[in-house]
N, C-alpha and C. Protein backbone atom coordinates (compact mmCIF):
# COMPACT_ATOMS: atom_id res chain seq x y z
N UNK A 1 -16.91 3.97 -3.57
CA UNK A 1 -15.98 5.06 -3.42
C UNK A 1 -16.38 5.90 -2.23
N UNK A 2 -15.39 6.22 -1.11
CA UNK A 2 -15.73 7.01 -0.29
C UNK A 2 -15.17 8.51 -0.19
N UNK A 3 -15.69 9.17 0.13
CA UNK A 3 -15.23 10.66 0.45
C UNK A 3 -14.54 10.95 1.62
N UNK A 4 -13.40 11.77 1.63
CA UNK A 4 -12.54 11.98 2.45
C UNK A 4 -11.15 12.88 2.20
N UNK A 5 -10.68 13.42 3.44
CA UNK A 5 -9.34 14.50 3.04
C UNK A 5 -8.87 13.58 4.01
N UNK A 6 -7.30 13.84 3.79
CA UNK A 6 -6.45 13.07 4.86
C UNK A 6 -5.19 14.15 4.50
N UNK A 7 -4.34 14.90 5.91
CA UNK A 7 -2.71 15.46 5.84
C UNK A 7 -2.49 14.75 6.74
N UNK A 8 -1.15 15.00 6.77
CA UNK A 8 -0.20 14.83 7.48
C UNK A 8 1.07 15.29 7.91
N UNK A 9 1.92 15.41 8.92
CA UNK A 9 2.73 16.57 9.42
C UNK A 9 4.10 16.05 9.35
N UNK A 10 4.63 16.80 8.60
CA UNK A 10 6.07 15.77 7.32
C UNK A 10 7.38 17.00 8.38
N UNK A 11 8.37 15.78 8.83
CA UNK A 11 9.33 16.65 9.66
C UNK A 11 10.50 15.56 9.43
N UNK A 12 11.79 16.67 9.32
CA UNK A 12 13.04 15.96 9.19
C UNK A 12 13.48 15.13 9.88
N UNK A 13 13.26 15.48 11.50
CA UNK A 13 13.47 15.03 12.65
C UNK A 13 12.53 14.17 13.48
N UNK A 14 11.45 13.82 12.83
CA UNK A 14 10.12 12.86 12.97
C UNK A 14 11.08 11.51 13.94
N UNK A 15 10.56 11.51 15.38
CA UNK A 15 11.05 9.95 15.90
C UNK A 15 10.04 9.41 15.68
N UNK A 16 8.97 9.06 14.44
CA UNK A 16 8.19 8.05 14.65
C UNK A 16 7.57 8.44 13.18
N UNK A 17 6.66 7.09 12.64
CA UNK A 17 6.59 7.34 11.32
C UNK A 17 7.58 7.22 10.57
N UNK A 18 8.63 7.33 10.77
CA UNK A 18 9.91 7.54 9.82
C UNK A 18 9.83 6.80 8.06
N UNK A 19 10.11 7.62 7.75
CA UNK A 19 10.30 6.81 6.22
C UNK A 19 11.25 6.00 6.22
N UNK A 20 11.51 4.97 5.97
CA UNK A 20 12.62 4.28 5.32
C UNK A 20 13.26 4.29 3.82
N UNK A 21 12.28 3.98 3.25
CA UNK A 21 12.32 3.57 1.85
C UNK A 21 11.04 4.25 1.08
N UNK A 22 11.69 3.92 -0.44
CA UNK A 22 9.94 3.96 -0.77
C UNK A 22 10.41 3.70 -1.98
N UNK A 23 9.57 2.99 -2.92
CA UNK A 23 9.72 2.45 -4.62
C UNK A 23 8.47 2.58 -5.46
N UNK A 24 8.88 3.06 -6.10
CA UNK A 24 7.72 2.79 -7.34
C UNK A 24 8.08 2.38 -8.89
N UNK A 25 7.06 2.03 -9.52
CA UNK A 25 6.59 1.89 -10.61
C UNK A 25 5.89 2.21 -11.27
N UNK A 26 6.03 2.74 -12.51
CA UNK A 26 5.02 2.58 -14.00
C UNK A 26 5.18 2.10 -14.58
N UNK A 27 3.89 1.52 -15.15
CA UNK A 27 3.51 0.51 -16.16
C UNK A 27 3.35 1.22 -17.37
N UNK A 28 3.99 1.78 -18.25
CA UNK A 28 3.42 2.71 -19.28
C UNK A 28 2.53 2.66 -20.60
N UNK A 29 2.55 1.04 -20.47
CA UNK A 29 1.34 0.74 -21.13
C UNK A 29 -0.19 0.98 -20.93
N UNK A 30 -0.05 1.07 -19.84
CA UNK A 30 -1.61 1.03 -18.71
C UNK A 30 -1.74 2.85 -18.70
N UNK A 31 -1.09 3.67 -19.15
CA UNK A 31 -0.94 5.30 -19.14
C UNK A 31 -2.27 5.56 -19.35
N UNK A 32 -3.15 5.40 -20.14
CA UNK A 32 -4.32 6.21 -20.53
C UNK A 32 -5.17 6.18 -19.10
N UNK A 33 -6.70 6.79 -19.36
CA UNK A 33 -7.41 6.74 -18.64
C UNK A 33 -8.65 5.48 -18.68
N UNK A 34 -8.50 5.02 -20.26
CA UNK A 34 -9.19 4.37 -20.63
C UNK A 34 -8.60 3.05 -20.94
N UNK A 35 -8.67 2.14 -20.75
CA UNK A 35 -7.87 0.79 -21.47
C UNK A 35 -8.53 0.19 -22.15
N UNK A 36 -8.26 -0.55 -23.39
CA UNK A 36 -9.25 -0.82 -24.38
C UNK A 36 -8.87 -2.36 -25.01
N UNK A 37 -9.62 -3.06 -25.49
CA UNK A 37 -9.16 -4.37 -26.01
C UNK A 37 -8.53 -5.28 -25.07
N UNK A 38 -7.44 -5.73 -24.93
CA UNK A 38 -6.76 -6.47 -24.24
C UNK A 38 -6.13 -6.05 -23.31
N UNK A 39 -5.98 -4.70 -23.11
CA UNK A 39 -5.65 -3.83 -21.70
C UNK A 39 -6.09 -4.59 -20.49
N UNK A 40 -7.38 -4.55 -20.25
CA UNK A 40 -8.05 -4.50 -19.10
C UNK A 40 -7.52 -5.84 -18.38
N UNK A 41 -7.29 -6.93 -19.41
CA UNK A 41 -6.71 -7.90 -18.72
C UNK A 41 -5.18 -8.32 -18.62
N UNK A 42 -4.93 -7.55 -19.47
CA UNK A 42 -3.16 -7.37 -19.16
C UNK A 42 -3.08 -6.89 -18.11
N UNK A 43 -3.69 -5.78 -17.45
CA UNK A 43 -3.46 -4.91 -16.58
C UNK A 43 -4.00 -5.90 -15.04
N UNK A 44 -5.02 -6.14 -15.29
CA UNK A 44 -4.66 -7.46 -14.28
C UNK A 44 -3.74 -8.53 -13.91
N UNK A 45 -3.58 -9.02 -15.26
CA UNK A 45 -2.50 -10.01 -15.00
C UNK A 45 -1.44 -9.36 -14.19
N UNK A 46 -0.98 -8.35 -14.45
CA UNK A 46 0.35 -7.96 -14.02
C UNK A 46 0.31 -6.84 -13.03
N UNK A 47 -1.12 -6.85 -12.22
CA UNK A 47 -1.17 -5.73 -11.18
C UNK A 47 -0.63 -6.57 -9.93
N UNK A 48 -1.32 -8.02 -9.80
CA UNK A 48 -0.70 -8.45 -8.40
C UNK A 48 1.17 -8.71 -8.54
N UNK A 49 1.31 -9.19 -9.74
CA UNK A 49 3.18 -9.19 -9.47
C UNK A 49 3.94 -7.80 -9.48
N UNK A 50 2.67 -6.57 -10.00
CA UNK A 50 3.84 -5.47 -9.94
C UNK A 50 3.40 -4.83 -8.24
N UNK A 51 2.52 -4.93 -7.88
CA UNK A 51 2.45 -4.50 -6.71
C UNK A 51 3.24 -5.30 -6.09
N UNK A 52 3.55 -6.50 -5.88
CA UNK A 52 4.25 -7.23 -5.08
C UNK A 52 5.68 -7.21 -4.84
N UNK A 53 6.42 -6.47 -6.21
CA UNK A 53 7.38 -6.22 -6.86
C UNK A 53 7.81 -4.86 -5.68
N UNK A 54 6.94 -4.39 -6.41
CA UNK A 54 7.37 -2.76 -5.73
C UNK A 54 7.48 -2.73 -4.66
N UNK A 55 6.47 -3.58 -3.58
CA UNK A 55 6.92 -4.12 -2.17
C UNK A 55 7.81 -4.73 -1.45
N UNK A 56 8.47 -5.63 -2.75
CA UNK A 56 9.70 -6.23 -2.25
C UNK A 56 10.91 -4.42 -2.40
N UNK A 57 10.65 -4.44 -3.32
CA UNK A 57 11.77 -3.03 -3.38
C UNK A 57 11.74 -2.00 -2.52
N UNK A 58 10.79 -2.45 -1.91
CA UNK A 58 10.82 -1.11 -0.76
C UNK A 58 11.50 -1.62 0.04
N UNK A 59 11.12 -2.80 0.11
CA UNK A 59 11.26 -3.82 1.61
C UNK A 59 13.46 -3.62 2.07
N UNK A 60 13.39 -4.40 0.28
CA UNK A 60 14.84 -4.43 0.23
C UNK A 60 15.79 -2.60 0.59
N UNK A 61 14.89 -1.69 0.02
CA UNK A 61 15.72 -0.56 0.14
C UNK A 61 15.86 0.05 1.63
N UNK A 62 14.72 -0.53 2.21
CA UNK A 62 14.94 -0.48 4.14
C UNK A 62 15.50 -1.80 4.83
N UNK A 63 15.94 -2.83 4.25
CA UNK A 63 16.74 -3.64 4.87
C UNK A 63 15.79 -4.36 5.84
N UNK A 64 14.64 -4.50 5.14
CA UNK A 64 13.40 -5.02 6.16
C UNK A 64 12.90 -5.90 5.75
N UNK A 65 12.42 -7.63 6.09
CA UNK A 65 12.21 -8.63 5.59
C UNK A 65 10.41 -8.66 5.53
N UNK A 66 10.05 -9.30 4.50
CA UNK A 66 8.77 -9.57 4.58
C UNK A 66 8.01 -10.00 5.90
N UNK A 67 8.50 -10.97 6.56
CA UNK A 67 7.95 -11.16 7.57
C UNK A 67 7.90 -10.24 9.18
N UNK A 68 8.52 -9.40 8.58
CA UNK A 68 9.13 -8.16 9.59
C UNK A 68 8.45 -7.18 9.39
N UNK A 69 7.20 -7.32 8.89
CA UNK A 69 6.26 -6.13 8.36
C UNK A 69 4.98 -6.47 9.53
N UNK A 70 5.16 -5.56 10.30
CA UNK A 70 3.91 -5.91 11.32
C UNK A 70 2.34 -5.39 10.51
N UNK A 71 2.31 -4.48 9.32
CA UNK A 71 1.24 -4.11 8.89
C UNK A 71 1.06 -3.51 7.59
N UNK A 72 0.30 -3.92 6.49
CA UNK A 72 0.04 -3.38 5.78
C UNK A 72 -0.70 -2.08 5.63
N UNK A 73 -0.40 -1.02 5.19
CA UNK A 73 -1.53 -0.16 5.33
C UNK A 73 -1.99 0.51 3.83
N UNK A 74 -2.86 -0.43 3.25
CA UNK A 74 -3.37 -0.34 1.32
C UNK A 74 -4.32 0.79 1.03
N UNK A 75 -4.01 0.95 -0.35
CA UNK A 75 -5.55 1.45 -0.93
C UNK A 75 -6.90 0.56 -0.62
N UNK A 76 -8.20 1.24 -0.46
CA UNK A 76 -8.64 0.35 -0.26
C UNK A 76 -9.46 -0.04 -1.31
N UNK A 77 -8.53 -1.26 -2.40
CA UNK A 77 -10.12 -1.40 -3.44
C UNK A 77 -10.36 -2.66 -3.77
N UNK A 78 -9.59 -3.79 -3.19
CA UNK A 78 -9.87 -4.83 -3.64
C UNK A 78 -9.33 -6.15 -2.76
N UNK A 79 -9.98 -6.53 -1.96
CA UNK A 79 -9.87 -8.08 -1.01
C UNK A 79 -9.14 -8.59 -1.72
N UNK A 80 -9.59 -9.67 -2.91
CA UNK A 80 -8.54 -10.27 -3.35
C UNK A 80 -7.41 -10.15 -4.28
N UNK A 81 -7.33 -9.11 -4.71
CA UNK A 81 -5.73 -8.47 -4.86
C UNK A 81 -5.05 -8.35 -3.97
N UNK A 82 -5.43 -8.38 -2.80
CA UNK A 82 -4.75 -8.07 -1.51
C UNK A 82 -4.89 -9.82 -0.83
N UNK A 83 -5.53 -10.70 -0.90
CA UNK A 83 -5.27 -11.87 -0.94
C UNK A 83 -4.12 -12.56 -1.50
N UNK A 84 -4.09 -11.95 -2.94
CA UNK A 84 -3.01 -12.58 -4.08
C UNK A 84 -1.73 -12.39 -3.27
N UNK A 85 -1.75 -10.61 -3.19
CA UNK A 85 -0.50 -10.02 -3.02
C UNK A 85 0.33 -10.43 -1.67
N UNK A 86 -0.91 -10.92 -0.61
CA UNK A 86 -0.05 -11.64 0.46
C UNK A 86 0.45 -12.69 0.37
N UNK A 87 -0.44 -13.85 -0.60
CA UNK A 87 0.16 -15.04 -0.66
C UNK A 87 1.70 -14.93 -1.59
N UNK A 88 1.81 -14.50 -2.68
CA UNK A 88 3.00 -13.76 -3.11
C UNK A 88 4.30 -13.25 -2.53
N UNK A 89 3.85 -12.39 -1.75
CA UNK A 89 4.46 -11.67 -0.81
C UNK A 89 5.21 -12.28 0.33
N UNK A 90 4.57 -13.43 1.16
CA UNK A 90 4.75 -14.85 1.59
C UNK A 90 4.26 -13.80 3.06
N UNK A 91 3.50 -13.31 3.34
CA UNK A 91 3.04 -12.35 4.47
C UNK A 91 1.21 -13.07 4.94
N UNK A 92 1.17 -12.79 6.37
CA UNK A 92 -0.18 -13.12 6.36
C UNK A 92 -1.23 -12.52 6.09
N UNK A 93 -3.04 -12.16 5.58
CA UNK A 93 -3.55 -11.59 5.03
C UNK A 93 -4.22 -10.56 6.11
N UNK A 94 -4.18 -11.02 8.10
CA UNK A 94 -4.17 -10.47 8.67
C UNK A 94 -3.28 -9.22 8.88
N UNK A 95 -2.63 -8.81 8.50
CA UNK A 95 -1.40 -7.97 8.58
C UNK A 95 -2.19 -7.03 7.05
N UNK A 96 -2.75 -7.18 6.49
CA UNK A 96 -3.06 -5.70 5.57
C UNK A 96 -4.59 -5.12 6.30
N UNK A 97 -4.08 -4.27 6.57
CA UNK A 97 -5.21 -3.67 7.22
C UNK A 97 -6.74 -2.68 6.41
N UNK A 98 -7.49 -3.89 6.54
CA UNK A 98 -8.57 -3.63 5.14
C UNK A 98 -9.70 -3.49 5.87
N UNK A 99 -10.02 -3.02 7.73
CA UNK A 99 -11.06 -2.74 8.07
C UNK A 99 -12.26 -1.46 7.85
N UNK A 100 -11.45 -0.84 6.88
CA UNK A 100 -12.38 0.63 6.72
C UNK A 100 -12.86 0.20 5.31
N UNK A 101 -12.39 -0.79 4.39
CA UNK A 101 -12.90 -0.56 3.19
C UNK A 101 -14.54 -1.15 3.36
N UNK A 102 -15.00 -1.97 3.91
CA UNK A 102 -16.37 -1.70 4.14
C UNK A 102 -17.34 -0.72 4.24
N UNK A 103 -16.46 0.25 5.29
CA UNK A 103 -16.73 1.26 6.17
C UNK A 103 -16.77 2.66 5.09
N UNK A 104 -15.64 2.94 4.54
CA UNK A 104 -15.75 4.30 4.10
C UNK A 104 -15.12 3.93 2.29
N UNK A 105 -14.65 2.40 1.76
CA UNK A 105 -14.31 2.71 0.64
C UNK A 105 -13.23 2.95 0.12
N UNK A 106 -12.92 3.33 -1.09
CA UNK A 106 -11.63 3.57 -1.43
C UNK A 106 -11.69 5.11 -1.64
N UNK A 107 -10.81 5.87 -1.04
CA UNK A 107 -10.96 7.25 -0.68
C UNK A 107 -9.93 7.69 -1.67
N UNK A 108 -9.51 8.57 -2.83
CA UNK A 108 -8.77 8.90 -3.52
C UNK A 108 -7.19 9.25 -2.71
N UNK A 109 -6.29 9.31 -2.62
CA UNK A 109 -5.36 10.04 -2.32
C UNK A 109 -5.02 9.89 -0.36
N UNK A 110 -6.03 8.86 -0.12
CA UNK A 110 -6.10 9.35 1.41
C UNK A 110 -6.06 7.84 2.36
N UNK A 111 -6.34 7.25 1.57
CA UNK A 111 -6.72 5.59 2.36
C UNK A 111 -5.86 5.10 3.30
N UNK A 112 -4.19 5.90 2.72
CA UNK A 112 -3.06 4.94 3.55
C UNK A 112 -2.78 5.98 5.16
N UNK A 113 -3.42 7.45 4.55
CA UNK A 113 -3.63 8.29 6.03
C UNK A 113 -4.03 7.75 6.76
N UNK A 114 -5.42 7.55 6.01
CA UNK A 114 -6.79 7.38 6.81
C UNK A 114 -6.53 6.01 7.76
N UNK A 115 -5.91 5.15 7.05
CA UNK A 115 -5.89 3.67 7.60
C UNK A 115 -4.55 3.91 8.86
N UNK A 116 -3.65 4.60 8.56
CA UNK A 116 -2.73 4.95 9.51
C UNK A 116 -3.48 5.28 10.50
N UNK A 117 -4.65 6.51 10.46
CA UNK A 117 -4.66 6.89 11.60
C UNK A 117 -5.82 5.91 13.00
N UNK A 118 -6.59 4.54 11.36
CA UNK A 118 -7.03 4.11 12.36
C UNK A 118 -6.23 3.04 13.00
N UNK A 119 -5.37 2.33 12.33
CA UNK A 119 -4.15 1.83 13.25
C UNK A 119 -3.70 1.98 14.75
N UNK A 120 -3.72 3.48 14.58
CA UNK A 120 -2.82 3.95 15.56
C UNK A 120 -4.19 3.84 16.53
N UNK A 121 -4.98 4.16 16.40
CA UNK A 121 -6.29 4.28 17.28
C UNK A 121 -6.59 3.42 18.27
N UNK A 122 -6.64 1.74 16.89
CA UNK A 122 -6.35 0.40 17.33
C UNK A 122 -5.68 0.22 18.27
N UNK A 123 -4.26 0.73 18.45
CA UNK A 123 -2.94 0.04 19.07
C UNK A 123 -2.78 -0.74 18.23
N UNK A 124 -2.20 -0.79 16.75
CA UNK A 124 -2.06 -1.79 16.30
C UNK A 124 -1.04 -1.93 15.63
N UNK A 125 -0.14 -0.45 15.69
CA UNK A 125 1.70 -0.69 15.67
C UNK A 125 2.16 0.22 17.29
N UNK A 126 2.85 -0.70 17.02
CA UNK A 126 3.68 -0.20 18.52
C UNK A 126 5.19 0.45 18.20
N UNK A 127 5.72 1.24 18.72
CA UNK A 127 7.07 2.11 18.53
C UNK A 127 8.02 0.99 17.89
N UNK A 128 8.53 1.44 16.78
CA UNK A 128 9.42 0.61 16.25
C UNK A 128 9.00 -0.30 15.47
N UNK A 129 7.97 -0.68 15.10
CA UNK A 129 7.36 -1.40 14.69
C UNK A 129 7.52 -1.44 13.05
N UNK A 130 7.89 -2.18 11.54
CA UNK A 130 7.82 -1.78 10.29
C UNK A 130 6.31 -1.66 9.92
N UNK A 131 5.68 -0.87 8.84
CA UNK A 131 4.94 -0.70 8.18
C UNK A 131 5.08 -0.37 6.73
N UNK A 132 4.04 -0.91 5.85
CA UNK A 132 4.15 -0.06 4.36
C UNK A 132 2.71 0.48 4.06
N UNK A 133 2.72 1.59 3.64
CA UNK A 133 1.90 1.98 2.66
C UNK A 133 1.87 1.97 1.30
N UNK A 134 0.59 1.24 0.67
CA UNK A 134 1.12 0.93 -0.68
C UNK A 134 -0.12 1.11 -1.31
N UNK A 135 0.55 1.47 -2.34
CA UNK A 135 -0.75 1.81 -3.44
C UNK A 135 -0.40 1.87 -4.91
N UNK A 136 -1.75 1.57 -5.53
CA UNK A 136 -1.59 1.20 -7.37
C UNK A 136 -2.73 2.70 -7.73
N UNK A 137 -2.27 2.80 -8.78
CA UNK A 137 -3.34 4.24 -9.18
C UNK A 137 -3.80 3.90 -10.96
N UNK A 138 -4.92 4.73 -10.90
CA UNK A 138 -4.90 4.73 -12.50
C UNK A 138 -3.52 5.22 -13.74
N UNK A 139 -3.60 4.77 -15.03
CA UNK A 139 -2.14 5.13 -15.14
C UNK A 139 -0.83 3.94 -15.09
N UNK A 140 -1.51 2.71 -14.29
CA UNK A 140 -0.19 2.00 -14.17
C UNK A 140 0.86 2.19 -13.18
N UNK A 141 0.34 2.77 -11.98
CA UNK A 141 1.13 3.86 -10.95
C UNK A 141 1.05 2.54 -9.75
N UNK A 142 2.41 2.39 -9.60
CA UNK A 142 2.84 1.18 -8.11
C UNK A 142 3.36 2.10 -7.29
N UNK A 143 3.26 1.93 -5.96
CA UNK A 143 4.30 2.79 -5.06
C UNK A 143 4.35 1.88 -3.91
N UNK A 144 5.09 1.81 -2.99
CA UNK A 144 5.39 0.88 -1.56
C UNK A 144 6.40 2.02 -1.04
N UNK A 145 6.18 2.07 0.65
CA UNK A 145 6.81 2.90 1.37
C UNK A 145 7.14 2.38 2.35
N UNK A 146 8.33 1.73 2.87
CA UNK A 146 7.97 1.12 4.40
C UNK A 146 8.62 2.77 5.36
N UNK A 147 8.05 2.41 6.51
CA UNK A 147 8.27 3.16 7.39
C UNK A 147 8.19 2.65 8.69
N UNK A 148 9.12 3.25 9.98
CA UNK A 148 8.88 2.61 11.42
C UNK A 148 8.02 3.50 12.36
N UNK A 149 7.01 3.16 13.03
CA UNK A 149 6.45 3.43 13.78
C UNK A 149 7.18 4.05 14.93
C-alpha cells in the first residue's frame, strides 16, 4: 500500500480530459467490510467479469470501441486481474498502465490521478486520444470512466 493525495481541476468547458461516459456497479453481496465463508471466492470469481462489464458499459456509453482505448489507467492492486481483464476485454495488456504499482502501490482514492499524471509525463496519450479510468473498491464497488485526452 502506498501513500499519496491526488486533485484535480474539474471544468465544464475542459478541451482535454473530457469525460465521456462513466458506469458503475455494485455487487451487494460483497457490501461488508469483512467477507466470510464463501465470499472471498465468490468475490473473485466475479471481480474479473464485473470489472470487465463495467468497462464495456462505459465503453458503449461513449461510443468507443475496445480497441480504440489507447490506455488503461487502473487501481493499482493486482497484475493478474488486470491480465484476465485484458484478455476478456479483447485489449492488449500493454495498454493498462501498471508502471507505478511497483513504485508507489495501491494508493487509496488516487491511483487513476496519480497514473494520469504519469502518463501525461510519459507522452503517452496524445490530444484526442480515448482513455479509462477504472477501479473496484471494497464493498463490491466497479466504476469505468472513459475520457479523451
Amino acid at each position: 500500500m502506498g501513500e499519496s493525495a491526488a486533485a484535480c481541476l474539474v471544468s465544464a468547458s475542459a478541451e482535454c480530459d473530457v469525460v465521456l461516459s462513466l458506469a458503475t456497479r455494485r455487487l451487494g453481496r460483497f457490501s461488508t467490510l469483512h467477507l466470510t465463508g464463501d465470499e472471498p471466492k465468490a468475490y473473485s470469481d466475479a471481480y474479473v467479469p464485473t470489472l470487465t462489464e463495467v468497462m464495456r458499459d462505459a465503453l458503449a456509453g461513449a461510443g468507443v470501441e475496445p480497441a480504440d482505448v489507447r490506455m488503461i489507467l487502473p487501481h493499482n492492486v493486482n497484475r493478474i486481474w488486470w491480465r484476465a481483464a485484458c484478455k476478456e476485454l479483447g485489449v492488449p495488456r500493454d495498454r493498462v498502465h501498471l508502471d507505478l504499482l511497483p513504485v508507489v502501490g495501491h494508493c487509496f482514492g488516487a491511483d487513476q490521478l496519480v497514473n494520469r499524471t504519469d502518463a501525461g509525463h510519459k507522452d503517452l496519450l496524445a490530444p484526442g486520444d480515448h482513455y479509462l479510468m477504472v477501479a473496484a473498491g471494497l464493498g463490491g464497488e466497479f466504476a469505468a470512466m472513459v475520457l479523451r485526452s
